[in-house]
Protein backbone atom coordinates (compact mmCIF):
# COMPACT_ATOMS: atom_id res chain seq x y z
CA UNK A 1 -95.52 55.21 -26.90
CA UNK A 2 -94.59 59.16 -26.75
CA UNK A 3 -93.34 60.63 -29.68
CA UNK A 4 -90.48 63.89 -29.11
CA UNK A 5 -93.36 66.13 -30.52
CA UNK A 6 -95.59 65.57 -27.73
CA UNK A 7 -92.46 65.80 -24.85
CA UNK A 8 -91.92 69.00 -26.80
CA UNK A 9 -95.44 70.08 -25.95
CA UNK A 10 -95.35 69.42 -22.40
CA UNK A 11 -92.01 71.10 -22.25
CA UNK A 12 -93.16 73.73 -23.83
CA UNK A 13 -96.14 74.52 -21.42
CA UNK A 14 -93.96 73.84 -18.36
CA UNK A 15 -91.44 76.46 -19.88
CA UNK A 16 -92.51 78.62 -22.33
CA UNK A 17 -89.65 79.65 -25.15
CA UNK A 18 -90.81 83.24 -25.48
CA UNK A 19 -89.77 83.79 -21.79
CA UNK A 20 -86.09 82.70 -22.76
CA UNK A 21 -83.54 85.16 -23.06
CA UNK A 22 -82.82 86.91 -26.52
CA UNK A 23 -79.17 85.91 -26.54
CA UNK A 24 -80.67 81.89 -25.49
CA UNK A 25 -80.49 78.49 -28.02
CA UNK A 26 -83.91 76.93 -26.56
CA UNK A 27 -85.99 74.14 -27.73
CA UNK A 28 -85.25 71.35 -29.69
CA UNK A 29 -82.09 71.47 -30.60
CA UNK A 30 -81.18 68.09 -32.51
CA UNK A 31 -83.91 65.40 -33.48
CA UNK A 32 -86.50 64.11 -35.05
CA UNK A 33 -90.00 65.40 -34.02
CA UNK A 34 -91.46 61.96 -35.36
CA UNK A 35 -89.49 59.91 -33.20
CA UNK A 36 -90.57 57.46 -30.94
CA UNK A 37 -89.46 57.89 -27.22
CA UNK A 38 -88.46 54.64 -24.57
CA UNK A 39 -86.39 56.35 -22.18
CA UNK A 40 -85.32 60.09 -21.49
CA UNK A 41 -82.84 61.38 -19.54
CA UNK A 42 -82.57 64.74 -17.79
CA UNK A 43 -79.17 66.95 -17.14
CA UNK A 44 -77.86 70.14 -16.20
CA UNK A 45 -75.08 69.94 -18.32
CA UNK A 46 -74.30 67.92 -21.67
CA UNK A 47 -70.96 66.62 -21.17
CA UNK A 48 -69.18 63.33 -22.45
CA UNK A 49 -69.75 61.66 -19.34
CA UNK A 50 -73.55 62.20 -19.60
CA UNK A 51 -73.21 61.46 -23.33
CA UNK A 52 -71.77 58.06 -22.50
CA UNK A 53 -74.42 57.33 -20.08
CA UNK A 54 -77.29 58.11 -22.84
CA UNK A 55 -75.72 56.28 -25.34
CA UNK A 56 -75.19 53.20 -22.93
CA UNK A 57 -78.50 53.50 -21.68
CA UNK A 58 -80.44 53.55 -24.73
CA UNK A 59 -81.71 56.72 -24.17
CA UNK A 60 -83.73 58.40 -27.20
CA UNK A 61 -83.88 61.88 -25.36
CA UNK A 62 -81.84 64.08 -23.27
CA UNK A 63 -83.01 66.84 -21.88
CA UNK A 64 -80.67 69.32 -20.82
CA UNK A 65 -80.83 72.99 -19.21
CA UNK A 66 -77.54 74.32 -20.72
CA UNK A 67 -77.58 74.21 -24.30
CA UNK A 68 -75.42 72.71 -27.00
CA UNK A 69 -74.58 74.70 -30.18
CA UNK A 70 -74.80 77.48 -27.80
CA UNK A 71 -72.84 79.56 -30.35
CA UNK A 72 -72.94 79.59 -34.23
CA UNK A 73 -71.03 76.64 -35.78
CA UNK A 74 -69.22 76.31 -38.94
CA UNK A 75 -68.17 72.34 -38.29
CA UNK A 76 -69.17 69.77 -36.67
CA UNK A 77 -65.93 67.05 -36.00
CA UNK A 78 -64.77 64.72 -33.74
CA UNK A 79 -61.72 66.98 -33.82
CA UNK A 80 -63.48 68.85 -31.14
CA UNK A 81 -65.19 67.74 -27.70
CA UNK A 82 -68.69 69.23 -28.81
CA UNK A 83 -68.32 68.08 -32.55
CA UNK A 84 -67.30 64.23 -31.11
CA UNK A 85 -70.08 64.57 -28.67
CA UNK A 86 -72.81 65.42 -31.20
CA UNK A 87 -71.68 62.59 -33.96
CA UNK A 88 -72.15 60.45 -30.92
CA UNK A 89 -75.45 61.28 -30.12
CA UNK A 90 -76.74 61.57 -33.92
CA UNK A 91 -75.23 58.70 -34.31
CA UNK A 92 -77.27 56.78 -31.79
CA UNK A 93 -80.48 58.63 -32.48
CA UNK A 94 -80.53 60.73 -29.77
CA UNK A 95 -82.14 63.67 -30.03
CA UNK A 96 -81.16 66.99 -27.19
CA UNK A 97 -84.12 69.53 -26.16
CA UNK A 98 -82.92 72.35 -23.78
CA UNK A 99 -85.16 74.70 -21.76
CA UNK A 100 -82.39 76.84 -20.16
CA UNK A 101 -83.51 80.78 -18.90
CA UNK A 102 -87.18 79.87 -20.25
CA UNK A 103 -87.35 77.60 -17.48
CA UNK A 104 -85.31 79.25 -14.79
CA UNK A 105 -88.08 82.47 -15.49
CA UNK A 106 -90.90 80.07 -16.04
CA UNK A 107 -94.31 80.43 -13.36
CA UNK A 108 -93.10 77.05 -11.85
CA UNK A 109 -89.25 77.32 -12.89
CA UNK A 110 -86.08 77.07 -11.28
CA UNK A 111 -86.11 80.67 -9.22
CA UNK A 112 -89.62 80.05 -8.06
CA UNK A 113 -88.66 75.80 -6.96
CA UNK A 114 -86.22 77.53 -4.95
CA UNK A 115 -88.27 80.02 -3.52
CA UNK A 116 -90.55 77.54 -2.24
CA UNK A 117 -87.77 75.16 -1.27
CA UNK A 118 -86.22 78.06 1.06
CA UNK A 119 -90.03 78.95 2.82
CA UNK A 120 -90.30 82.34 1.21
CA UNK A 121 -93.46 84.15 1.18
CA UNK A 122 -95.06 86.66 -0.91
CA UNK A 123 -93.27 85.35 -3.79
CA UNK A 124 -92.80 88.10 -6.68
CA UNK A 125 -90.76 88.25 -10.00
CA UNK A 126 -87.43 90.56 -9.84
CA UNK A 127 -87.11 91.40 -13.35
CA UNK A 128 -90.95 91.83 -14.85
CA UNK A 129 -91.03 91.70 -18.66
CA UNK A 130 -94.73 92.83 -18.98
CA UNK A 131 -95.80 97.02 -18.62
CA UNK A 132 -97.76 98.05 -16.23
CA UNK A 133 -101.09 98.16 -18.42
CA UNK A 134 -100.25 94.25 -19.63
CA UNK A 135 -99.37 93.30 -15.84
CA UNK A 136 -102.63 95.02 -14.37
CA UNK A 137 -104.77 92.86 -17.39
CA UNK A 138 -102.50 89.46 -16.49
CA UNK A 139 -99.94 88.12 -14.41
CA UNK A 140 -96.54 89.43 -14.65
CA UNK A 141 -93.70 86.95 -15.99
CA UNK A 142 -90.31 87.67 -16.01
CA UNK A 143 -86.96 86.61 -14.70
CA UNK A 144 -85.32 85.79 -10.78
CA UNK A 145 -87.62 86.05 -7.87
CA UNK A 146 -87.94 87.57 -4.38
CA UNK A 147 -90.17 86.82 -1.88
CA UNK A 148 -89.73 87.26 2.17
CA UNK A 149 -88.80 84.62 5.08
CA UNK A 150 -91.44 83.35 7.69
CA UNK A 151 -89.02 84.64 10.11
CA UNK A 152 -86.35 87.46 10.11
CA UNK A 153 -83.10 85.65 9.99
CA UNK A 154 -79.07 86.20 10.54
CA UNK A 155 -77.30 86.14 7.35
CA UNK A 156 -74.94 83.66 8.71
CA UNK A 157 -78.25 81.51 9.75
CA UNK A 158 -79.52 81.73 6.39
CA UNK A 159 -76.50 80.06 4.67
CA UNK A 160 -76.45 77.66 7.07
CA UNK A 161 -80.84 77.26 5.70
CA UNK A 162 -79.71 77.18 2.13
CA UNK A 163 -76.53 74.78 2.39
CA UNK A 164 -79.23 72.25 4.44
CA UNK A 165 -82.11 72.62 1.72
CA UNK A 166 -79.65 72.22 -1.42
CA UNK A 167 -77.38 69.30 0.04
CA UNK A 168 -74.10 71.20 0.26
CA UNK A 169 -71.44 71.25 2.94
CA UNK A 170 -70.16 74.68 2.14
CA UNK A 171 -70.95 78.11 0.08
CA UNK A 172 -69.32 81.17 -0.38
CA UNK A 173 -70.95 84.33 1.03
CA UNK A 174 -70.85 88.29 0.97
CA UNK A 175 -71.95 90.11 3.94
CA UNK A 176 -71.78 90.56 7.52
CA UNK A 177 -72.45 87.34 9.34
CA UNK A 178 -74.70 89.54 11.59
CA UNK A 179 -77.03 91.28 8.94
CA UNK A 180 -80.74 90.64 9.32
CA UNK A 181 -82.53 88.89 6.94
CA UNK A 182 -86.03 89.28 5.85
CA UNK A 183 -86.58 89.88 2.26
CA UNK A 184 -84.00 88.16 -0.48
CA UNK A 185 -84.30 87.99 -3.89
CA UNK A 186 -83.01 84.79 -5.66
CA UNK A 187 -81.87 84.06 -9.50
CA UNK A 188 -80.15 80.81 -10.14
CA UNK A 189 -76.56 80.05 -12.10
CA UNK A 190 -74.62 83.16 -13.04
CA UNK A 191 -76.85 85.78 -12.18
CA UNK A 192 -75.18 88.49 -10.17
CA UNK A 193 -76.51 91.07 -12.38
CA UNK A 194 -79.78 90.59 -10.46
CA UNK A 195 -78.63 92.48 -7.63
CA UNK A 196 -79.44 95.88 -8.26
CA UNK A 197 -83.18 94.42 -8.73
CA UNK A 198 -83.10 92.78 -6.19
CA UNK A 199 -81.89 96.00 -4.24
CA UNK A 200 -84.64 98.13 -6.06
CA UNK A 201 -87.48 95.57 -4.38
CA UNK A 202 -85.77 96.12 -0.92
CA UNK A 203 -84.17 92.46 -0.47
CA UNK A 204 -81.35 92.57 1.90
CA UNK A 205 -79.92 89.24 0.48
CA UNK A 206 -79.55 88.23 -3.37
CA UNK A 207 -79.06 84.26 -4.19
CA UNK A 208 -77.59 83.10 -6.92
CA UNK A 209 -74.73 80.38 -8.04
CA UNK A 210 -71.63 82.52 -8.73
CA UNK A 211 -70.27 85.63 -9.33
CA UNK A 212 -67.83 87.75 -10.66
CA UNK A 213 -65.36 89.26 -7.93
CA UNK A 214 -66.59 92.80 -8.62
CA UNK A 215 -70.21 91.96 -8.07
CA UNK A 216 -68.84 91.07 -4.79
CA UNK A 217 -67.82 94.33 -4.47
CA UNK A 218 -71.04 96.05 -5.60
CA UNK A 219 -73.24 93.46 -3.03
CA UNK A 220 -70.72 94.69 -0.31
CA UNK A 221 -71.20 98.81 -1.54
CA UNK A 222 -74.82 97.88 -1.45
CA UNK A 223 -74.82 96.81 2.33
CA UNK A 224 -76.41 93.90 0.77
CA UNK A 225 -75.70 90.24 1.05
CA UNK A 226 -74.44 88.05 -1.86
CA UNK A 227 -74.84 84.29 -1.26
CA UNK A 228 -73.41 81.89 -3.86
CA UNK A 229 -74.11 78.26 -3.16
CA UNK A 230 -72.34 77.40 -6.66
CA UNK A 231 -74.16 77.40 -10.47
CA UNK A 232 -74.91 73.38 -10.36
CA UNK A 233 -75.93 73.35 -6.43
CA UNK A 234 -78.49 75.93 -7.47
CA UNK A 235 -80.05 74.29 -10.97
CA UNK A 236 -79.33 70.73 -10.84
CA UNK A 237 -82.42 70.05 -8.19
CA UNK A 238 -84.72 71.59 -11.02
CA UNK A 239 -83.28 69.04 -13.63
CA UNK A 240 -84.19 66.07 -11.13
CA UNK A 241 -87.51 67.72 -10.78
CA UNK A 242 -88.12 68.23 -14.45
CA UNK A 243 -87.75 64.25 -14.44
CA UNK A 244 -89.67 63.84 -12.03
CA UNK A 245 -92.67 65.57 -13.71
CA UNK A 246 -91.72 64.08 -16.75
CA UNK A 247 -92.44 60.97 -15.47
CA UNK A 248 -95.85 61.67 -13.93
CA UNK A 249 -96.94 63.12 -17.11
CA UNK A 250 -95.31 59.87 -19.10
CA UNK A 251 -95.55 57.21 -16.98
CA UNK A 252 -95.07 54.75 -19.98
CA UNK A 253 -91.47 56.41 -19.99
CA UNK A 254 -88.42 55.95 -18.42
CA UNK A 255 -87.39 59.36 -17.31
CA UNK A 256 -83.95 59.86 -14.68
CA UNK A 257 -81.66 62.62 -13.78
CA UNK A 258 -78.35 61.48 -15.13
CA UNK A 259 -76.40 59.42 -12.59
CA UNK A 260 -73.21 60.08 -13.86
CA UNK A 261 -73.39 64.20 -13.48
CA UNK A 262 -71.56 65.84 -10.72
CA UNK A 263 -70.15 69.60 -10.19
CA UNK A 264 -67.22 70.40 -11.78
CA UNK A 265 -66.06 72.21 -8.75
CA UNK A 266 -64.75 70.69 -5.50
CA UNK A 267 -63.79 72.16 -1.98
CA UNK A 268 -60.18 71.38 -0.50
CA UNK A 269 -61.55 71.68 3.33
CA UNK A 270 -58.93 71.67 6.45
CA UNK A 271 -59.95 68.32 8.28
CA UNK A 272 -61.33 66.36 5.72
C-alpha cells in the first residue's frame, strides 16, 4: 500500500513546484501525508459533481490541476459551494493535491504532451525562466512551448489537425483561413498572453484554450493566428495521462480520470 507522501514524491518529480507560477496554490493542498492510499482519482477541475464521484467511489485522493483554496479564506461553510465541497471531502478523508502551471511548464507537462500530440518538431520553451549563463550550464525550463510542423500547413488545415487530435467537433479561430503554417507556439488554458512570445520566436500560429476578445485583436494586428480549442479541450487529456502514469508507477492503485467531468461549455450548432 502507497502512502500520499510517496504519490507526493512522484508528483513532485513529474512536476516540479518551483516551476509553478508565483501567484499558483500547488501541492498538497488538504491531507494527511501519513495516509494510506486505495484508489485515486484524477481531474481537471474540482467541482461537486467530481466531489460526489470521489466520495461514492471511495476515493482517498484526488488529484486535480486547478486548485482549491485558490484564494485566501477566512471560512470554510457549507454556506458556500467550495466551503460544502471541502467539509465533504474532509469529511470522507479525502485528501486534494494539485499540480496546476508546475505541470503545464513541466519537461513532460501539458504544453510539451501537446506538442508531441500535434507532430511538432524542434520542440523549444516560449517563456525560459533560466539566464543565459544557467541555460548554457543546463537545460532551460520555463513556461508554453513552440516547436515547428513536419509539413507547412494552411491555418484552416491546422484546426481541422488540432480539432481531430483533441476529440472536438469545433474551435474558435483568429486568422486568415489561408495563412501558412510552419512554426506555432502552444500554451494551454488561458494563456493568450503567450502571444507576443510566441511572436518573438517567429511562430505564425499561437495555441491556447481561450482568450480575451482583445487578444484577438492583438493576434489579428500581429498577422498572427490565434487558435482556441477551449481551456478543458486543451488540459483535460493531460489529467487522463497523469492517471495513466499514475497507474504504471502504482500499479497496486486504482487510479481513473473522473468519469463524471465534462466542459462547462457547449456549442449550439445549425443541423444538429
Amino acid at each position: 500500500m502507497s502512502s500520499i507522501d510517496e504519490i507526493k514524491d512522484f508528483l513532485v518529480s513529474l512536476a516540479p513546484p518551483d516551476l509553478a507560477e508565483n501567484w499558483d496554490n500547488v501541492g498538497l493542498l488538504t491531507g494527511d501525508p501519513a495516509q494510506n492510499v486505495d484508489q485515486v482519482l484524477t481531474c481537471l477541475t474540482l467541482t461537486p459533481d467530481v466531489a460526489e464521484e470521489a466520495i461514492s467511489e471511495g476515493v482517498d485522493l484526488i488529484i486535480t490541476h486547478h486548485p482549491i483554496l485558490f484564494r485566501p479564506v477566512q471560512q470554510i461553510t457549507s454556506m458556500s459551494v467550495e466551503g460544502k465541497l471541502l467539509l465533504d471531502l474532509i469529511q470522507a478523508k479525502i485528501s486534494v493535491y494539485s499540480p496546476h502551471t508546475s505541470y503545464d511548464s513541466a519537461e513532460r507537462g501539458i504544453n510539451w504532451q501537446l506538442a508531441k500530440l500535434l507532430g511538432l518538431e524542434e520542440i523549444g520553451i516560449l517563456r525560459p525562466v533560466n539566464s543565459p549563463a544557467e541555460q548554457a550550464e543546463k537545460e532551460e525550463s520555463g513556461a508554453g512551448r513552440f516547436g515547428s510542423l513536419p509539413a507547412e500547413l494552411t491555418l484552416a488545415q491546422l484546426n481541422q489537425l488540432i480539432k481531430q487530435a483533441l476529440r472536438i467537433s469545433s474551435l474558435q479561430f483568429v486568422g486568415d483561413p489561408d495563412l501558412r503554417v510552419k512554426r506555432m507556439g502552444i500554451a494551454c488554458g488561458a494563456a493568450a498572453e503567450f502571444l507576443n512570445d510566441a511572436h518573438r520566436h517567429d511562430c505564425q500560429v499561437l495555441l491556447t484554450g481561450e482568450a480575451r476578445f482583445h487578444a484577438c485583436l492583438e493576434a489579428r494586428s500581429l498577422g498572427m493566428g490565434l487558435i482556441l480549442p477551449g481551456h478543458y479541450a486543451t488540459e483535460r487529456p493531460a489529467m487522463e495521462k497523469m492517471a495513466e502514469l499514475l497507474q504504471i508507477q502504482f500499479p497496486k492503485l486504482k487510479v481513473w480520470a473522473s468519469q463524471n467531468e465534462t466542459d462547462p461549455l457547449q456549442w449550439d450548432c445549425d443541423g444538429e
